[in-house]
C-alpha atoms as a PDB file:
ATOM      1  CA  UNK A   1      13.738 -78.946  15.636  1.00  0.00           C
ATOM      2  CA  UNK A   2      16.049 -77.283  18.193  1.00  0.00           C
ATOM      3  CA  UNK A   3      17.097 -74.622  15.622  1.00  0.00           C
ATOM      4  CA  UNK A   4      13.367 -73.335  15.418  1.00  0.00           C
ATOM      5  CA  UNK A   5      12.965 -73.500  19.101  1.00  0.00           C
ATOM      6  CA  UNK A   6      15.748 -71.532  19.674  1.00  0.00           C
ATOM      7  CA  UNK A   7      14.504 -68.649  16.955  1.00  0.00           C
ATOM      8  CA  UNK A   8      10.495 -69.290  18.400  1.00  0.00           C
ATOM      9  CA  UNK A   9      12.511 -68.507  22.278  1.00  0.00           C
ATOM     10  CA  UNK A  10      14.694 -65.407  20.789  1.00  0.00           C
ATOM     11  CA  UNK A  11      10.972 -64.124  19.073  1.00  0.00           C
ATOM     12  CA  UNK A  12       9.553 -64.193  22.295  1.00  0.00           C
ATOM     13  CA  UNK A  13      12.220 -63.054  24.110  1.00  0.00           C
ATOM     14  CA  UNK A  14      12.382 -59.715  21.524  1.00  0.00           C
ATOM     15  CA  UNK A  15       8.664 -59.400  22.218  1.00  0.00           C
ATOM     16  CA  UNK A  16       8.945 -58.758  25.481  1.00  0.00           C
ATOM     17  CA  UNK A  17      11.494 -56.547  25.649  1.00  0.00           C
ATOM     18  CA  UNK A  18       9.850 -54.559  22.801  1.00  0.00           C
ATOM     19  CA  UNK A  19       6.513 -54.946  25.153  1.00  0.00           C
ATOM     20  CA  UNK A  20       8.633 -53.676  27.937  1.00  0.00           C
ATOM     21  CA  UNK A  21      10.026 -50.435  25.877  1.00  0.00           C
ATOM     22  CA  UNK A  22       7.094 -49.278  25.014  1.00  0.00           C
ATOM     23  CA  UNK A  23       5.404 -49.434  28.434  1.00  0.00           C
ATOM     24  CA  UNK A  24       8.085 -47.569  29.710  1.00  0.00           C
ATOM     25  CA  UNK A  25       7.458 -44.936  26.642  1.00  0.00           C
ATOM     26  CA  UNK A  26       3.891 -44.890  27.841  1.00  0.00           C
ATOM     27  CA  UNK A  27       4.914 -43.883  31.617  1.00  0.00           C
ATOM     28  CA  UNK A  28       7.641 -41.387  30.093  1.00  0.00           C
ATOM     29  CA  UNK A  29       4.460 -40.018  27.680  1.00  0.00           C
ATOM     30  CA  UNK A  30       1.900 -39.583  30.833  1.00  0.00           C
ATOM     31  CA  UNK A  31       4.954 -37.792  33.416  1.00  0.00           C
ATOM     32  CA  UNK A  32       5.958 -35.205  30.581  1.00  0.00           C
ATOM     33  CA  UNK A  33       2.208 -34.440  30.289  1.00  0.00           C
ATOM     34  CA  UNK A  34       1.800 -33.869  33.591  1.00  0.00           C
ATOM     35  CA  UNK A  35       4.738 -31.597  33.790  1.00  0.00           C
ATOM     36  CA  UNK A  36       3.543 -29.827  30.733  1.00  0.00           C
ATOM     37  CA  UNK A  37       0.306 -28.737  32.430  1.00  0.00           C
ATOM     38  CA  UNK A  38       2.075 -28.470  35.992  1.00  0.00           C
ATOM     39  CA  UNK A  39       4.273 -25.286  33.723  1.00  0.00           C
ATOM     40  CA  UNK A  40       1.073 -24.542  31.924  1.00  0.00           C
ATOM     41  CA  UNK A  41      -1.070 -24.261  35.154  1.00  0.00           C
ATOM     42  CA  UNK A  42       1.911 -21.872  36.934  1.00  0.00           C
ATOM     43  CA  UNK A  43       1.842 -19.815  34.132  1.00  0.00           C
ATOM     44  CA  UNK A  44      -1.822 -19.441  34.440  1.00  0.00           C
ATOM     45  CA  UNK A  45      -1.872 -18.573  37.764  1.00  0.00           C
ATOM     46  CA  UNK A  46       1.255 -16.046  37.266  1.00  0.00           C
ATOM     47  CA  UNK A  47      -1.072 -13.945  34.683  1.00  0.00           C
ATOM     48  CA  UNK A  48      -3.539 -14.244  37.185  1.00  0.00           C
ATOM     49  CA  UNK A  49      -1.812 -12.022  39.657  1.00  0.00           C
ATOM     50  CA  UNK A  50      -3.666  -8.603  39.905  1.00  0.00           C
ATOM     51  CA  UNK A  51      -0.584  -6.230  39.250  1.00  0.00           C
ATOM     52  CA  UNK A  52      -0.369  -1.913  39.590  1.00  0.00           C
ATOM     53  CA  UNK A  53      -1.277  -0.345  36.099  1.00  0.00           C
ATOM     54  CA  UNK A  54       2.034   0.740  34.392  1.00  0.00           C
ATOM     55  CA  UNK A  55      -0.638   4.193  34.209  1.00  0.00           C
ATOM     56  CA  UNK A  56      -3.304   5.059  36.165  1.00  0.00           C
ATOM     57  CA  UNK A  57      -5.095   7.042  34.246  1.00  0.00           C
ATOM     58  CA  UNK A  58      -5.049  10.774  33.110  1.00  0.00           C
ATOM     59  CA  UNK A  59      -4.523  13.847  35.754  1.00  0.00           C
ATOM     60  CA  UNK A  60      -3.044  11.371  37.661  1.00  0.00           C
ATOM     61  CA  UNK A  61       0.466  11.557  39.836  1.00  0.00           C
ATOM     62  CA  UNK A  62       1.834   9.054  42.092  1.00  0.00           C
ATOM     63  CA  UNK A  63       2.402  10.245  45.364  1.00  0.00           C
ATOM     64  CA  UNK A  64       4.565   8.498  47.872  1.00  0.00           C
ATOM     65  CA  UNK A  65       3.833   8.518  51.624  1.00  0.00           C
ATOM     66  CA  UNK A  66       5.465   6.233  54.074  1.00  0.00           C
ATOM     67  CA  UNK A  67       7.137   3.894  52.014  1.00  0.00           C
ATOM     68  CA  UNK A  68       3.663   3.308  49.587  1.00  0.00           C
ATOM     69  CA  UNK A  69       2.654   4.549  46.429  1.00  0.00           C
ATOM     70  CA  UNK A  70      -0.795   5.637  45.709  1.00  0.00           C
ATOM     71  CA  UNK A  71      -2.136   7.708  42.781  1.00  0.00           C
ATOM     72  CA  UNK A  72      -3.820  10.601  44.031  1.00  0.00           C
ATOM     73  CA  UNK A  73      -6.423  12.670  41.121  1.00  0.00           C
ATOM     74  CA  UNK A  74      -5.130  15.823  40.200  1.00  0.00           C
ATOM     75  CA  UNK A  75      -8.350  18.466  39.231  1.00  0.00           C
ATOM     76  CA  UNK A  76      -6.401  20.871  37.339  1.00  0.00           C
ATOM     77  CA  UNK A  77      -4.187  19.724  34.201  1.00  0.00           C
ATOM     78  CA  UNK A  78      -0.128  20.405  34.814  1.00  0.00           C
ATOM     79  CA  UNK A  79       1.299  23.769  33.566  1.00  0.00           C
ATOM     80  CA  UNK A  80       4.601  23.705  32.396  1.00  0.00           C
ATOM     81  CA  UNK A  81       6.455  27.255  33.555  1.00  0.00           C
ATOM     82  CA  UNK A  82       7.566  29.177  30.247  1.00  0.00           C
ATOM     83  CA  UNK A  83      10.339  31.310  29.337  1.00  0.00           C
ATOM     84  CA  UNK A  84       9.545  34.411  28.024  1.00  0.00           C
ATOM     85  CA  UNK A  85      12.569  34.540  25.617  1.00  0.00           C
ATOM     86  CA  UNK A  86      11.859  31.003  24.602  1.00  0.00           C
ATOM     87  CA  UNK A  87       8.194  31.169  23.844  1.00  0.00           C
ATOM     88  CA  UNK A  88       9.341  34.057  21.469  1.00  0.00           C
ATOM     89  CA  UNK A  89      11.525  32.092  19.626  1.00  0.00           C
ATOM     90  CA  UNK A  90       8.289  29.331  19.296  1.00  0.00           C
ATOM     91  CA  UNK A  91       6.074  32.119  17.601  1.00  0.00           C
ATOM     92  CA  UNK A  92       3.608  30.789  14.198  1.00  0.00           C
ATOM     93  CA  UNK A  93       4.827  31.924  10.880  1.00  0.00           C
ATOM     94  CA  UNK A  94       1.978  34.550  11.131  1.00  0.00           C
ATOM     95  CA  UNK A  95       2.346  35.968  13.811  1.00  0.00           C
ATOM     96  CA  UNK A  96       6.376  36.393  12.868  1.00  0.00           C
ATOM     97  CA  UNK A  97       5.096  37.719   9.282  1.00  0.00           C
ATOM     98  CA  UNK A  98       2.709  40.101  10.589  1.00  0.00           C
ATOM     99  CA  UNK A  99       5.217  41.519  13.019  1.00  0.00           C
ATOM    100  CA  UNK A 100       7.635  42.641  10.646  1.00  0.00           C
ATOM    101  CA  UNK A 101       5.848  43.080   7.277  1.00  0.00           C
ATOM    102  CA  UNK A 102       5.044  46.497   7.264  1.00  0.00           C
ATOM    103  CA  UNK A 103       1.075  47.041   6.661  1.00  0.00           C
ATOM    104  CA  UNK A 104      -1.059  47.345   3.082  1.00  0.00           C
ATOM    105  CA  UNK A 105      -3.898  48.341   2.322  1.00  0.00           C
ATOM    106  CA  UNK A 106      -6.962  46.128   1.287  1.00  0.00           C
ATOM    107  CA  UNK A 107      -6.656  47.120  -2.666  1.00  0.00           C
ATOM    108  CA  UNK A 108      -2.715  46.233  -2.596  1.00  0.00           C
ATOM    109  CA  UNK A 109      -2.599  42.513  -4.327  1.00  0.00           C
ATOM    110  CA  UNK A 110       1.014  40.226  -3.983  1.00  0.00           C
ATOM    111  CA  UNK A 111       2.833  39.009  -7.036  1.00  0.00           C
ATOM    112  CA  UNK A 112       3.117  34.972  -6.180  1.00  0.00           C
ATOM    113  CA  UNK A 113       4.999  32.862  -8.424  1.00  0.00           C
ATOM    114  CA  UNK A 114       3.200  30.277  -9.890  1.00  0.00           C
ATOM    115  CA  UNK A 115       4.380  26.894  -9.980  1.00  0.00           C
ATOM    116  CA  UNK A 116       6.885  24.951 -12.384  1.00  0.00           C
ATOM    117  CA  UNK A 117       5.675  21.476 -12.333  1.00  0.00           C
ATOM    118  CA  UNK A 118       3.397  19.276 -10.033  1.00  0.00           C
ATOM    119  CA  UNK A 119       4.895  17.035  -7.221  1.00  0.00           C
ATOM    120  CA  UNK A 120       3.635  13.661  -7.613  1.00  0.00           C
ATOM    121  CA  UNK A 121       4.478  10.821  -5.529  1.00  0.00           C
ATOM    122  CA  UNK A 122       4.695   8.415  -8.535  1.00  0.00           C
ATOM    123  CA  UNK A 123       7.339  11.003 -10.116  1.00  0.00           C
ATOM    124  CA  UNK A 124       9.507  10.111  -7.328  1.00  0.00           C
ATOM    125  CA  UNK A 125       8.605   6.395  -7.259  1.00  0.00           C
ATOM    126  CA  UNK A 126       9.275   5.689 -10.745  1.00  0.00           C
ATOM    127  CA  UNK A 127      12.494   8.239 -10.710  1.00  0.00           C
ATOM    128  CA  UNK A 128      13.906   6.156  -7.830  1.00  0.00           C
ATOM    129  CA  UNK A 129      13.231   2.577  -9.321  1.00  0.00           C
ATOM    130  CA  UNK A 130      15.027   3.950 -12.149  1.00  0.00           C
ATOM    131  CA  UNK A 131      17.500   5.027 -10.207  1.00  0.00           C
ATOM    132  CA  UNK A 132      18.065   1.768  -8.855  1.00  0.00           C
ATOM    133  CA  UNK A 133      18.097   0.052 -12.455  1.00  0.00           C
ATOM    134  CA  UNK A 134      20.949   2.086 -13.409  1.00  0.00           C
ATOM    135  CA  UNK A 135      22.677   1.020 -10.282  1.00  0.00           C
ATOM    136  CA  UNK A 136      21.863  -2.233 -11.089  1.00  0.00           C
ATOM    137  CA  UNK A 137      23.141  -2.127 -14.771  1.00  0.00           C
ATOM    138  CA  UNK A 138      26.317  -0.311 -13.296  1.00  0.00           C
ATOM    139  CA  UNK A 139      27.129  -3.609 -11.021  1.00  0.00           C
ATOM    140  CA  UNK A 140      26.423  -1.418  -7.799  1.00  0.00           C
ATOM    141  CA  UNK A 141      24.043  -3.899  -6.212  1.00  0.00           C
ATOM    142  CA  UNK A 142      24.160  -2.205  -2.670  1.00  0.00           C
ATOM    143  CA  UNK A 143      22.570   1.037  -4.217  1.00  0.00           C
ATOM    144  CA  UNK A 144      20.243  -0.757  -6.317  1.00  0.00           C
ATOM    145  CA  UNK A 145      18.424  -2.685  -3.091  1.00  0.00           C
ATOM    146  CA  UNK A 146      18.557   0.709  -1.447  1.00  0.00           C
ATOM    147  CA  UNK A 147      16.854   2.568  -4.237  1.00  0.00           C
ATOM    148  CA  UNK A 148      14.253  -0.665  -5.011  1.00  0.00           C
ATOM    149  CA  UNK A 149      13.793  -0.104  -0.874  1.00  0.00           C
ATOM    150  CA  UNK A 150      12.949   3.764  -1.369  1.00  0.00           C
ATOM    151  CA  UNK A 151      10.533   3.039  -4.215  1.00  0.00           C
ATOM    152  CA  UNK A 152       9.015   0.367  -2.166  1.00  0.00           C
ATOM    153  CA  UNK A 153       8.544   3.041   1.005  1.00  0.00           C
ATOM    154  CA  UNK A 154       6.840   4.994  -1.626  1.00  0.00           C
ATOM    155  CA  UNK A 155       4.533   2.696  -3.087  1.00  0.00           C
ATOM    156  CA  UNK A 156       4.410  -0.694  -1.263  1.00  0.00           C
ATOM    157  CA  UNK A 157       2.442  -2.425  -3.694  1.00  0.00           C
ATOM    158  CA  UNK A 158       4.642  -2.464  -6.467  1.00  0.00           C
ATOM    159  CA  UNK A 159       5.691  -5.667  -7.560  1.00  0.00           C
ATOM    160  CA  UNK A 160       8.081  -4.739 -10.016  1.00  0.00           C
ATOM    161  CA  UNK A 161      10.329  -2.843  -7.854  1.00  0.00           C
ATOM    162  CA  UNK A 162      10.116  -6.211  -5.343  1.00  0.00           C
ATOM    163  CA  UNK A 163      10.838  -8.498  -8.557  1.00  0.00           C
ATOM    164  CA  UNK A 164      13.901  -5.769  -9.550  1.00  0.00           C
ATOM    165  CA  UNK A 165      14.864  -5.960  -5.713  1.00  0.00           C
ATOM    166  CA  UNK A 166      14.879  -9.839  -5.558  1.00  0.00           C
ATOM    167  CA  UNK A 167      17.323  -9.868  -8.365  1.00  0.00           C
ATOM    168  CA  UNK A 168      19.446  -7.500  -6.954  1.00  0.00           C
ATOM    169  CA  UNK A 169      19.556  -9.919  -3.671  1.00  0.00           C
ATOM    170  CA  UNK A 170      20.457 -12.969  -5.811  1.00  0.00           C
ATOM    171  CA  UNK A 171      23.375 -11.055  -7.099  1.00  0.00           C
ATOM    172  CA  UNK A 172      24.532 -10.327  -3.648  1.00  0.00           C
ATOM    173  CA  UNK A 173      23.763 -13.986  -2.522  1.00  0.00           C
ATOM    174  CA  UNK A 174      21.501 -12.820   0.245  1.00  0.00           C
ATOM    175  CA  UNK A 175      19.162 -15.715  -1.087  1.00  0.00           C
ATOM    176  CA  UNK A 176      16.700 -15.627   1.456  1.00  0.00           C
ATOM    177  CA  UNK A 177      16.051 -11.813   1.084  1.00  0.00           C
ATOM    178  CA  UNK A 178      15.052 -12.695  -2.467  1.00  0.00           C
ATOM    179  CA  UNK A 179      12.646 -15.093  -1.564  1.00  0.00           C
ATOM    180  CA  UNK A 180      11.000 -13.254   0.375  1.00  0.00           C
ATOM    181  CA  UNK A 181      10.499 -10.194  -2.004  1.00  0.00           C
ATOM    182  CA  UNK A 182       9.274 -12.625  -4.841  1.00  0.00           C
ATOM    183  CA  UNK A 183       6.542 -14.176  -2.210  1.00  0.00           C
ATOM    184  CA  UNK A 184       5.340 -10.131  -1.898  1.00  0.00           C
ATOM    185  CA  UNK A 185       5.889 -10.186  -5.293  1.00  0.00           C
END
């Protein structure tokens, strides 16, 4: 009988200081709650503080007068002084053209070469992922991301050149990267 007193004390005894613990949790709980809003409520009150607009508006200048700063309105927009000889230099392509072509007549028509091809931005896209493959078949895995990157600042929806650029990231063991581009994928 003494043997299951002793384990019925040592039960107790563990219950207590188990009881004990987790009051003590329960006080440590409350004071880091209080502390959180304490920090939450100084932040608060630190957004609260009216500050000076980083601008004041338009037309405005600040103005400094006795050790204050005020913004005083302005009624006329700035003018910037200009160079003569480098307002020349800034002149539109017509008004350059029409200074030193020499003048013709109404009837007198311009030979203009027509055009070659078309430009279209999927030309470039597709020439650029291909680029990239033959990079990629070539073992140069640097230039291959780059050129997947270029066909992706092209087109950003294309999922092959992501799929093409993930691969080209697990070859380099920049694992992560290649996640990434499969999730857009």
């Amino acid at each position: 009988m003494d043997k299951t007193l002793q384990i019925q004390t040592q039960i107790r005894h563990n219950a207590e200081e188990i009881s004990t613990a987790l009051s003590e949790m329960g006080k440590w709980e409350k004071q880091m709650k209080n502390r959180d809003g304490n920090i939450k409520a100084a932040h608060l009150k630190a957004a609260r503080v009216p500050r000076a607009p980083i601008r004041s508006g338009v037309g405005t200048v600040p103005v400094q007068d006795k050790g204050s700063v005020s913004a005083v309105k302005t009624t006329e927009p700035k003018k910037h002084p200009t160079n003569d000889t480098a307002s020349s230099l800034w002149q539109t392509p017509s008004s350059i053209v029409a200074s030193t072509a020499p003048p013709r007549s109404s009837t007198e028509s311009i030979a203009v070469p027509s055009a070659r091809g078309t430009y279209e931005a999927k030309d470039l896209e597709e020439s650029e992922r291909e680029r990239g493959n033959a990079e990629f078949k070539g073992g140069n895995f640097t230039a291959a991301v780059k050129c997947y990157t270029k066909c992706l600042g092209l087109k950003g929806k294309n999922y092959v050149a992501f799929s093409n650029r993930a691969m080209a990231y697990l070859k380099l063991k920049e694992y992560a990267r290649a996640v990434s581009d499969c999730s857009c994928a």
